[in-house]
Protein backbone atom coordinates (compact mmCIF):
# COMPACT_ATOMS: atom_id res chain seq x y z
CA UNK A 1 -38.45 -2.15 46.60
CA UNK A 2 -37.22 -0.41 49.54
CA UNK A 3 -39.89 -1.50 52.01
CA UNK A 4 -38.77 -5.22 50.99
CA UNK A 5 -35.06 -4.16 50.88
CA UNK A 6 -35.80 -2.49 54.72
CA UNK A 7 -38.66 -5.09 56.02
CA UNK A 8 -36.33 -7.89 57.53
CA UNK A 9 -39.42 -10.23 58.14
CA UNK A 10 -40.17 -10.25 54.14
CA UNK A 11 -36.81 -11.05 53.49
CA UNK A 12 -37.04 -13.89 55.56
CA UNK A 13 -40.02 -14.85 54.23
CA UNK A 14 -38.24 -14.70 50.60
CA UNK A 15 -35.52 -17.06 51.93
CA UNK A 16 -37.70 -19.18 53.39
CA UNK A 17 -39.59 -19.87 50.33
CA UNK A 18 -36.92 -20.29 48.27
CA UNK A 19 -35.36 -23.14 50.45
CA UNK A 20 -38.45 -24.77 50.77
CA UNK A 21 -38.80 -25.34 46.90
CA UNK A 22 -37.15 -28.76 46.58
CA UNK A 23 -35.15 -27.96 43.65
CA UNK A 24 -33.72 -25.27 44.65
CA UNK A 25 -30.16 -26.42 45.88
CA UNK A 26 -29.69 -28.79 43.14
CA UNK A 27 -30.92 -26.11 40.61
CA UNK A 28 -28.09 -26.15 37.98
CA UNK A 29 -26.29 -22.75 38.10
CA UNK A 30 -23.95 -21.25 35.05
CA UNK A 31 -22.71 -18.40 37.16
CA UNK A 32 -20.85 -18.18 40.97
CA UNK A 33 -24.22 -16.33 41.74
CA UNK A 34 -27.48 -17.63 43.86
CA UNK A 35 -30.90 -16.39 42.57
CA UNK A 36 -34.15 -16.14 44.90
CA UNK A 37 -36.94 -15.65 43.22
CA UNK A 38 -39.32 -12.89 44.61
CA UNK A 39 -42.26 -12.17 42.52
CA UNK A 40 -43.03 -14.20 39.08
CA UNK A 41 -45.88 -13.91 36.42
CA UNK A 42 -46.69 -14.05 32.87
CA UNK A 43 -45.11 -10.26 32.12
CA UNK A 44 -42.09 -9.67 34.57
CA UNK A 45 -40.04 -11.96 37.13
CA UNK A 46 -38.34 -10.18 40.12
CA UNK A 47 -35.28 -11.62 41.06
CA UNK A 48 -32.72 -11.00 43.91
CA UNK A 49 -29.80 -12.11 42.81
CA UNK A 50 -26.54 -12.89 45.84
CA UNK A 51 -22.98 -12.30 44.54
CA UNK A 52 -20.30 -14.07 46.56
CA UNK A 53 -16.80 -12.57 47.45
CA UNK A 54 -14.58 -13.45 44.35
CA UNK A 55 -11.96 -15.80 45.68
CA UNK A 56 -9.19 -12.96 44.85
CA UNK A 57 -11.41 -10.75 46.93
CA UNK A 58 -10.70 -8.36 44.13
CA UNK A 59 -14.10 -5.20 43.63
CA UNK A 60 -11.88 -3.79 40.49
CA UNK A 61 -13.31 -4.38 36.92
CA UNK A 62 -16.07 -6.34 37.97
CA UNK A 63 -19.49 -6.31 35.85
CA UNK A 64 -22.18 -8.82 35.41
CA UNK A 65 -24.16 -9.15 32.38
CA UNK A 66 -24.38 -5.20 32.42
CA UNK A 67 -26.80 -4.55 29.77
CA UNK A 68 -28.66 -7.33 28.45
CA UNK A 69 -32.12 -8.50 28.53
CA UNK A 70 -34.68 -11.36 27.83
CA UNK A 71 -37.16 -11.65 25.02
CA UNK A 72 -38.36 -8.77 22.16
């Protein structure tokens, strides 16, 4: 994760894909949050997920589906 997190180009190259898929801007979101998917196959999906500046610009309390997952 760190080479991705520190290799500019492949985060471009993330982006990129991700704007290129033609539903992606009119996917339906529940949360103020934008998703770019990364990596996807039958076992595991990796995710980045973007979290926007609260309108109140307020960083106390704050959490996001802390501890959760999907499936068994």
């Amino acid at each position: 994760m760190k080479k991705i997190i520190d290799d500019k180009d492949c985060l471009h190259k993330i982006i990129e894909h991700n704007l290129l898929q033609p539903a992606f801007l009119n996917k339906k979101r529940h949360y103020p949050t934008m998703s770019l998917n990364v990596y996807k196959n039958e076992l595991i999906d990796i995710v980045i997920n973007i979290y926007p500046e609260l309108p109140s610009r307020s960083t106390k309390d704050i959490s996001f589906q802390s501890i959760h997952h999907h499936g068994n």
